[in-house]
PDB file of N, CA and C in Angstrom:
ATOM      1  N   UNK A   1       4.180  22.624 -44.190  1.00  0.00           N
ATOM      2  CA  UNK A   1       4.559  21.466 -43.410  1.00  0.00           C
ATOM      3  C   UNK A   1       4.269  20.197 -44.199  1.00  0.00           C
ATOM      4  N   UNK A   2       5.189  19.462 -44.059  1.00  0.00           N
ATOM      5  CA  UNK A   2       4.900  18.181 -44.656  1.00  0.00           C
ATOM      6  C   UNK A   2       3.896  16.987 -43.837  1.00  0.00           C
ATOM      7  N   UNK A   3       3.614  16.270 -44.497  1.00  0.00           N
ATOM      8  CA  UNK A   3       2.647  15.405 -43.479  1.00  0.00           C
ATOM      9  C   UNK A   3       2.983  14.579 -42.452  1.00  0.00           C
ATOM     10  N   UNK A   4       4.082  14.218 -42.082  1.00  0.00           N
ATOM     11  CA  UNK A   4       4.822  13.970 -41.834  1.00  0.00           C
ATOM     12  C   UNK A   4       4.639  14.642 -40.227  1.00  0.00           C
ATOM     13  N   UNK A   5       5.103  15.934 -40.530  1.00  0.00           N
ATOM     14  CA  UNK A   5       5.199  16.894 -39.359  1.00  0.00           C
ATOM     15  C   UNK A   5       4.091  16.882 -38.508  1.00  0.00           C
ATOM     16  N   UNK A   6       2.825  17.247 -39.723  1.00  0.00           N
ATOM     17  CA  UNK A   6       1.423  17.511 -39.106  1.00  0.00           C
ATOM     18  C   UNK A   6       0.997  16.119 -38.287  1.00  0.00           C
ATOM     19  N   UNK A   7       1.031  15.096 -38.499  1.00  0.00           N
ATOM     20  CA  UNK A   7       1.010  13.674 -37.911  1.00  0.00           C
ATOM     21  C   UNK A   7       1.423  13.855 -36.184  1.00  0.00           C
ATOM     22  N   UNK A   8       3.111  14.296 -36.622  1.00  0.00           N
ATOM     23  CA  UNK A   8       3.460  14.286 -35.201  1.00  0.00           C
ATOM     24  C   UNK A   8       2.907  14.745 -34.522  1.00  0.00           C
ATOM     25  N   UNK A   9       2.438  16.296 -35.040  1.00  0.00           N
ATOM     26  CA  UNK A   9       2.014  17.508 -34.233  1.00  0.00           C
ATOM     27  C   UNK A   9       0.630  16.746 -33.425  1.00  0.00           C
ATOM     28  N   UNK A  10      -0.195  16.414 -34.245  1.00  0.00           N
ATOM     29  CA  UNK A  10      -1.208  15.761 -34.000  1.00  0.00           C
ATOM     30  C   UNK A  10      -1.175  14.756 -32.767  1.00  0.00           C
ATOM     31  N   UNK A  11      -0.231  13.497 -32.814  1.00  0.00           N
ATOM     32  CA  UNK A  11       0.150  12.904 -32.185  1.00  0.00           C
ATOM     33  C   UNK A  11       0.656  13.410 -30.370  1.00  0.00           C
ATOM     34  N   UNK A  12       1.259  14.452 -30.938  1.00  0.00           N
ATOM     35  CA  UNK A  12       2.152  14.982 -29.744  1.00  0.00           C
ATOM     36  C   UNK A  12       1.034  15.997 -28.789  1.00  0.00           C
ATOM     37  N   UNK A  13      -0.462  16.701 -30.090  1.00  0.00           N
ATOM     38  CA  UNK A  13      -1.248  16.923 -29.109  1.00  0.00           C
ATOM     39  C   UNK A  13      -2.037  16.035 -28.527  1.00  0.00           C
ATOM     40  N   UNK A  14      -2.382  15.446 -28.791  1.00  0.00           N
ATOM     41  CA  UNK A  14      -3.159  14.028 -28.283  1.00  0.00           C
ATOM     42  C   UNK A  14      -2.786  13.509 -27.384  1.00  0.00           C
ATOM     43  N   UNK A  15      -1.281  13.305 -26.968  1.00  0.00           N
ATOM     44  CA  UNK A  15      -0.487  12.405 -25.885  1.00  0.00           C
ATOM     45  C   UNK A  15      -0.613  13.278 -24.852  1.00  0.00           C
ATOM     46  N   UNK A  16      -0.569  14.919 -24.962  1.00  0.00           N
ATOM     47  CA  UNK A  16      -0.476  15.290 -23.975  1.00  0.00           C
ATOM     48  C   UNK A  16      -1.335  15.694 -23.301  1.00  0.00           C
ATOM     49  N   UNK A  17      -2.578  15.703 -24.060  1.00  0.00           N
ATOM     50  CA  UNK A  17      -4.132  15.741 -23.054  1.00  0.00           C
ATOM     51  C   UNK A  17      -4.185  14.488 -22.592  1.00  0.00           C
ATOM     52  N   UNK A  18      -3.806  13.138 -23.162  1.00  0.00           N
ATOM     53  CA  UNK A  18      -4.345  11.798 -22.707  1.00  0.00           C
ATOM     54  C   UNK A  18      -4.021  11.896 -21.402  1.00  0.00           C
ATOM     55  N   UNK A  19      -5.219  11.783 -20.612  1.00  0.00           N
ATOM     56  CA  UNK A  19      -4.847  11.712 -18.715  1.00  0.00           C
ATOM     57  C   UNK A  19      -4.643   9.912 -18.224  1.00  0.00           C
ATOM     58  N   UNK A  20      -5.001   9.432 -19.166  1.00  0.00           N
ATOM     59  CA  UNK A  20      -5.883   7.958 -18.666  1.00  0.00           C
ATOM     60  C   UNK A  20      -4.377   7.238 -18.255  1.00  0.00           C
ATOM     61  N   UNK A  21      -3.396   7.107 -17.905  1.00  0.00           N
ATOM     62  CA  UNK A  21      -1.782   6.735 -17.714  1.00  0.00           C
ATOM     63  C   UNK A  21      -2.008   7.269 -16.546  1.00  0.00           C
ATOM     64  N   UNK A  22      -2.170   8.714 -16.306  1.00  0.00           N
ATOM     65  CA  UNK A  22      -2.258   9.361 -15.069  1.00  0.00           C
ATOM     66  C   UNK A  22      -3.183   8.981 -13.764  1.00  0.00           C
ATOM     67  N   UNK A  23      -4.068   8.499 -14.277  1.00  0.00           N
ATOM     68  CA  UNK A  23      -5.359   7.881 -13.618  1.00  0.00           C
ATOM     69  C   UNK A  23      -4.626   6.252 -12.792  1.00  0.00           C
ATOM     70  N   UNK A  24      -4.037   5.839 -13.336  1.00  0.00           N
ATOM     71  CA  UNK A  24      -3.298   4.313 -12.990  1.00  0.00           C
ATOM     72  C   UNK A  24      -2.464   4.434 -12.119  1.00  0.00           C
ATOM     73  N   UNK A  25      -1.772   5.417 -12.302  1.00  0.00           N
ATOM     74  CA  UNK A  25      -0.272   5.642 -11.555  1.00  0.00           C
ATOM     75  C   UNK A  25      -0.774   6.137 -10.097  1.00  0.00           C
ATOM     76  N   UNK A  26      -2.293   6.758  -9.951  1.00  0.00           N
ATOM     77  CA  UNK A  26      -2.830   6.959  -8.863  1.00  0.00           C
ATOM     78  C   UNK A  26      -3.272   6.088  -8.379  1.00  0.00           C
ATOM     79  N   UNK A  27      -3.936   5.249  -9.026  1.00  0.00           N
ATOM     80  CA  UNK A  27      -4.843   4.209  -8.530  1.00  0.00           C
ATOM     81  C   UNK A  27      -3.419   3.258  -8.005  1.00  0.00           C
ATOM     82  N   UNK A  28      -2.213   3.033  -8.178  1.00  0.00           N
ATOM     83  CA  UNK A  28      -1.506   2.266  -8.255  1.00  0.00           C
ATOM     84  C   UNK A  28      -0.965   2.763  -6.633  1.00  0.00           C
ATOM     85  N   UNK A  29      -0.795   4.518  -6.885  1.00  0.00           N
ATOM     86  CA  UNK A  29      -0.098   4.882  -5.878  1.00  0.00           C
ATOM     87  C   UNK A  29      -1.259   4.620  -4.538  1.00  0.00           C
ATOM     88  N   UNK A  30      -2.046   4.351  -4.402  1.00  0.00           N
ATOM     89  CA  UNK A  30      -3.508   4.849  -3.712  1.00  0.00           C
ATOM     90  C   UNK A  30      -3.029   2.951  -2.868  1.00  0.00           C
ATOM     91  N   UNK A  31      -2.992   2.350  -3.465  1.00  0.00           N
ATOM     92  CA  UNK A  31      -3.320   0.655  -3.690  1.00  0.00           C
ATOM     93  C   UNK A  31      -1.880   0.571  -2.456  1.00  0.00           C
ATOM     94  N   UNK A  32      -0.963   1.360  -3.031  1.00  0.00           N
ATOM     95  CA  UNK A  32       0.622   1.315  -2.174  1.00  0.00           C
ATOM     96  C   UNK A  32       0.515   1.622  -0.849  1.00  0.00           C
ATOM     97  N   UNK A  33      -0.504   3.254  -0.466  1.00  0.00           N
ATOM     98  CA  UNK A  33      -0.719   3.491   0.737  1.00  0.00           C
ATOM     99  C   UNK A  33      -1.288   2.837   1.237  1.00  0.00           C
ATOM    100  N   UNK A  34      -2.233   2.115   0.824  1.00  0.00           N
ATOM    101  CA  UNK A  34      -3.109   1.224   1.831  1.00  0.00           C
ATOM    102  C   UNK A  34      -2.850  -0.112   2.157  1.00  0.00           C
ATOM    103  N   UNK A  35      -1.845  -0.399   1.308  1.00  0.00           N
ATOM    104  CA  UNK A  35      -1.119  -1.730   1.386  1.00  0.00           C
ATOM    105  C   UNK A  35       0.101  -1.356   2.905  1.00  0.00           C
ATOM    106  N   UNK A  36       0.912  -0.355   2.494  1.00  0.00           N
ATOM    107  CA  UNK A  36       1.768   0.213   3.662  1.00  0.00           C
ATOM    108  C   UNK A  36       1.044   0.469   5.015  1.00  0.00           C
ATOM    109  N   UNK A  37      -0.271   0.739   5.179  1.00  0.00           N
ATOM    110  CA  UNK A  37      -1.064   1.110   6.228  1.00  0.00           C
ATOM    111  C   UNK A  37      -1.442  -0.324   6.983  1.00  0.00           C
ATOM    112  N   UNK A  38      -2.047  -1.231   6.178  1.00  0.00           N
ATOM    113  CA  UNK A  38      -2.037  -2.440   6.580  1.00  0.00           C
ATOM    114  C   UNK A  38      -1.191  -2.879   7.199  1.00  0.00           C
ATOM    115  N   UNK A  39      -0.133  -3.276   6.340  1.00  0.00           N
ATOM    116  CA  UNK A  39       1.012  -3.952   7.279  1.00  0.00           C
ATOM    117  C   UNK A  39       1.577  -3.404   8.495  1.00  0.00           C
ATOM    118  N   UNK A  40       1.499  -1.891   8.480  1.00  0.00           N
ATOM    119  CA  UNK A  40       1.877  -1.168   9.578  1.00  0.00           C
ATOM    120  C   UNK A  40       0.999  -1.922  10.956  1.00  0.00           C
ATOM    121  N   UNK A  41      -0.363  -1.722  10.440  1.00  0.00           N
ATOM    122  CA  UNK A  41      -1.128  -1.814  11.855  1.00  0.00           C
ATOM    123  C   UNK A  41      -0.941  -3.744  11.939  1.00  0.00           C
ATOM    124  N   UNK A  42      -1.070  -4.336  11.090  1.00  0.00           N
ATOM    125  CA  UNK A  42      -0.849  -5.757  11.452  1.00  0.00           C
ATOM    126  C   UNK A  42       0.119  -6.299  12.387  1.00  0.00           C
ATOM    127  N   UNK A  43       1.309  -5.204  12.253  1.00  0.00           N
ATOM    128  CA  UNK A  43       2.724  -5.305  12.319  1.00  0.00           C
ATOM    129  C   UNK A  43       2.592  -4.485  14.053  1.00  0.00           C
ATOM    130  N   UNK A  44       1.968  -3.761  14.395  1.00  0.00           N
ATOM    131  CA  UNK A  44       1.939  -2.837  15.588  1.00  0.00           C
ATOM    132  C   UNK A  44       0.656  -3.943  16.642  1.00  0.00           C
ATOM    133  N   UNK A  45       0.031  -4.085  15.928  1.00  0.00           N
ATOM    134  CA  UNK A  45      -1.132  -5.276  16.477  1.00  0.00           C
ATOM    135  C   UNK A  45      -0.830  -6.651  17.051  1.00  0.00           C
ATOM    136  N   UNK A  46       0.458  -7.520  15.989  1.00  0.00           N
ATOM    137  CA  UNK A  46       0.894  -8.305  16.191  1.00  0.00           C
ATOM    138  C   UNK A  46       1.431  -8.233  17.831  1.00  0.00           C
ATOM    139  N   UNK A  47       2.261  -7.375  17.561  1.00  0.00           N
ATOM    140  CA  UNK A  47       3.377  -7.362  19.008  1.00  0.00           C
ATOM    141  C   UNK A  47       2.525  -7.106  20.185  1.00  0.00           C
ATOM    142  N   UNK A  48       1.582  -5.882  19.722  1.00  0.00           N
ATOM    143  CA  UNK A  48       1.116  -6.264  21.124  1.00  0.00           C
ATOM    144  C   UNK A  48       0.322  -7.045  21.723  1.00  0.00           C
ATOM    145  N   UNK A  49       0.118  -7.899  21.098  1.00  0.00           N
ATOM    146  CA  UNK A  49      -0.912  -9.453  20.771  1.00  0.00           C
ATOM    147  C   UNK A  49      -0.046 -10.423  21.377  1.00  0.00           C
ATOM    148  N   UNK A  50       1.177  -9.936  21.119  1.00  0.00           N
ATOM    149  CA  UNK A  50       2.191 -10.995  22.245  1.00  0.00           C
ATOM    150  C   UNK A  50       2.479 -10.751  23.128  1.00  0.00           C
ATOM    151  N   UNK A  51       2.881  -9.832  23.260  1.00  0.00           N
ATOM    152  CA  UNK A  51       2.954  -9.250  24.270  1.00  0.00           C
ATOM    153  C   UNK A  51       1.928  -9.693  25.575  1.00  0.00           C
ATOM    154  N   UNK A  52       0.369  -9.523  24.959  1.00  0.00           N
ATOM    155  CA  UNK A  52      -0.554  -9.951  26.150  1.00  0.00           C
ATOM    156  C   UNK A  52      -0.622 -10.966  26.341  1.00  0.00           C
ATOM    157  N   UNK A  53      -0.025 -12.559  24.915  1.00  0.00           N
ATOM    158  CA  UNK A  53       0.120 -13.741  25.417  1.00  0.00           C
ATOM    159  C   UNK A  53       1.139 -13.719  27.103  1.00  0.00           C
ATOM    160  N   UNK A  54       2.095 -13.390  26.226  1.00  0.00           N
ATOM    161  CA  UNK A  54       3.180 -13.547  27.129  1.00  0.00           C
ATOM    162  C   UNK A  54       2.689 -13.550  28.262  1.00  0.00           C
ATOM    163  N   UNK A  55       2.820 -11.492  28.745  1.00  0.00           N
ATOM    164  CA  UNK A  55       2.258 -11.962  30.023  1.00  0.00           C
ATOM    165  C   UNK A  55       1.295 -12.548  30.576  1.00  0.00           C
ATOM    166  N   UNK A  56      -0.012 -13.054  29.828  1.00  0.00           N
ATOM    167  CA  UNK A  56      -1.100 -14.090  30.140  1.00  0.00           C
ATOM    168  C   UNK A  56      -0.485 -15.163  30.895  1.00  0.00           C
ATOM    169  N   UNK A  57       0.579 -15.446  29.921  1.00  0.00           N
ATOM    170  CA  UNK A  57       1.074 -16.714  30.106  1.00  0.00           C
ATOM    171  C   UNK A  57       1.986 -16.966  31.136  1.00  0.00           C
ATOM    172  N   UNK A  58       3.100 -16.111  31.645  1.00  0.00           N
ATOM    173  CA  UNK A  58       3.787 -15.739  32.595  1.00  0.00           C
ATOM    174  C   UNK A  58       2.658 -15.712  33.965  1.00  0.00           C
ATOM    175  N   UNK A  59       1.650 -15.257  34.001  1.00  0.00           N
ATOM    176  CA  UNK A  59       1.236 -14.419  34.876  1.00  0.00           C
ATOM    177  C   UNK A  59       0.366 -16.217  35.679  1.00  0.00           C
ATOM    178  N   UNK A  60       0.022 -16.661  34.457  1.00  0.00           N
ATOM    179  CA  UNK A  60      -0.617 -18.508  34.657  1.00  0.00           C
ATOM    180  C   UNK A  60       0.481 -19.746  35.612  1.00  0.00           C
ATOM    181  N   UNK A  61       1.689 -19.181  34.790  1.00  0.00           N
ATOM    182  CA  UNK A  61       2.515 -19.910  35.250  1.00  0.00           C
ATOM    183  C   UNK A  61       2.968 -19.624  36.494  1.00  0.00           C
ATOM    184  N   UNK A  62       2.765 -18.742  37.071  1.00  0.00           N
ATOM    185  CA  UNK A  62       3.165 -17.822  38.022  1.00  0.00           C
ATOM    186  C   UNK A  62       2.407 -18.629  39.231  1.00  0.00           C
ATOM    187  N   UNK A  63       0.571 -18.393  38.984  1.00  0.00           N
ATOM    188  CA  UNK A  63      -0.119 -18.825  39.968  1.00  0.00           C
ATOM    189  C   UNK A  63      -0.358 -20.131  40.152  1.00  0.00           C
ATOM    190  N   UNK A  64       0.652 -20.748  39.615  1.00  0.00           N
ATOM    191  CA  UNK A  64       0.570 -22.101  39.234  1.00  0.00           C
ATOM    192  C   UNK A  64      -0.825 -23.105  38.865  1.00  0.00           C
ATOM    193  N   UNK A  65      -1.614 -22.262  37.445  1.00  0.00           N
ATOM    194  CA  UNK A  65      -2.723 -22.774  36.835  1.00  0.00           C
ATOM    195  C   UNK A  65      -2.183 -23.422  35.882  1.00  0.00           C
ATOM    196  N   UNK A  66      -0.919 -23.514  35.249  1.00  0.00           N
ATOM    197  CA  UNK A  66      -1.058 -24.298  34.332  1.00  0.00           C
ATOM    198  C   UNK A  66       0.672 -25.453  34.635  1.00  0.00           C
ATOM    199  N   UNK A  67       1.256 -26.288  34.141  1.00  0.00           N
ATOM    200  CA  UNK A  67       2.388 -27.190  34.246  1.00  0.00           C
ATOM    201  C   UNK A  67       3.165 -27.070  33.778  1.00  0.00           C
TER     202      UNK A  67
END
């Protein structure tokens, strides 16, 4: 083999033990779920956060506490 070859070979074993790429793409994917989880519940929290204005507010206007 020329040196050339052996280099690659070398190279090509090396790349494919390297995990540390693999490690990121988790941490990245990990960062995504919990970002998606958030907004979910912010997003499910919100509404029904208005929801209880609302009718708070309906329910005020109703007994005529507020103008």
């Amino acid at each position: 083999m020329t040196l050339t070859r052996k280099t690659i070979k070398a190279f090509a074993r090396s790349f494919s033990k390297d995990e540390s790429g693999a490690t990121a793409i988790e941490y990245g994917l990990f960062a995504a779920l919990i970002g998606a989880v958030i907004v979910g519940t912010v997003a499910t929290l919100g509404t029904q956060t208005n929801t209880g204005f609302t009718t708070l507010s309906e329910a005020m206007a109703g007994s005529g506490g507020t103008d």
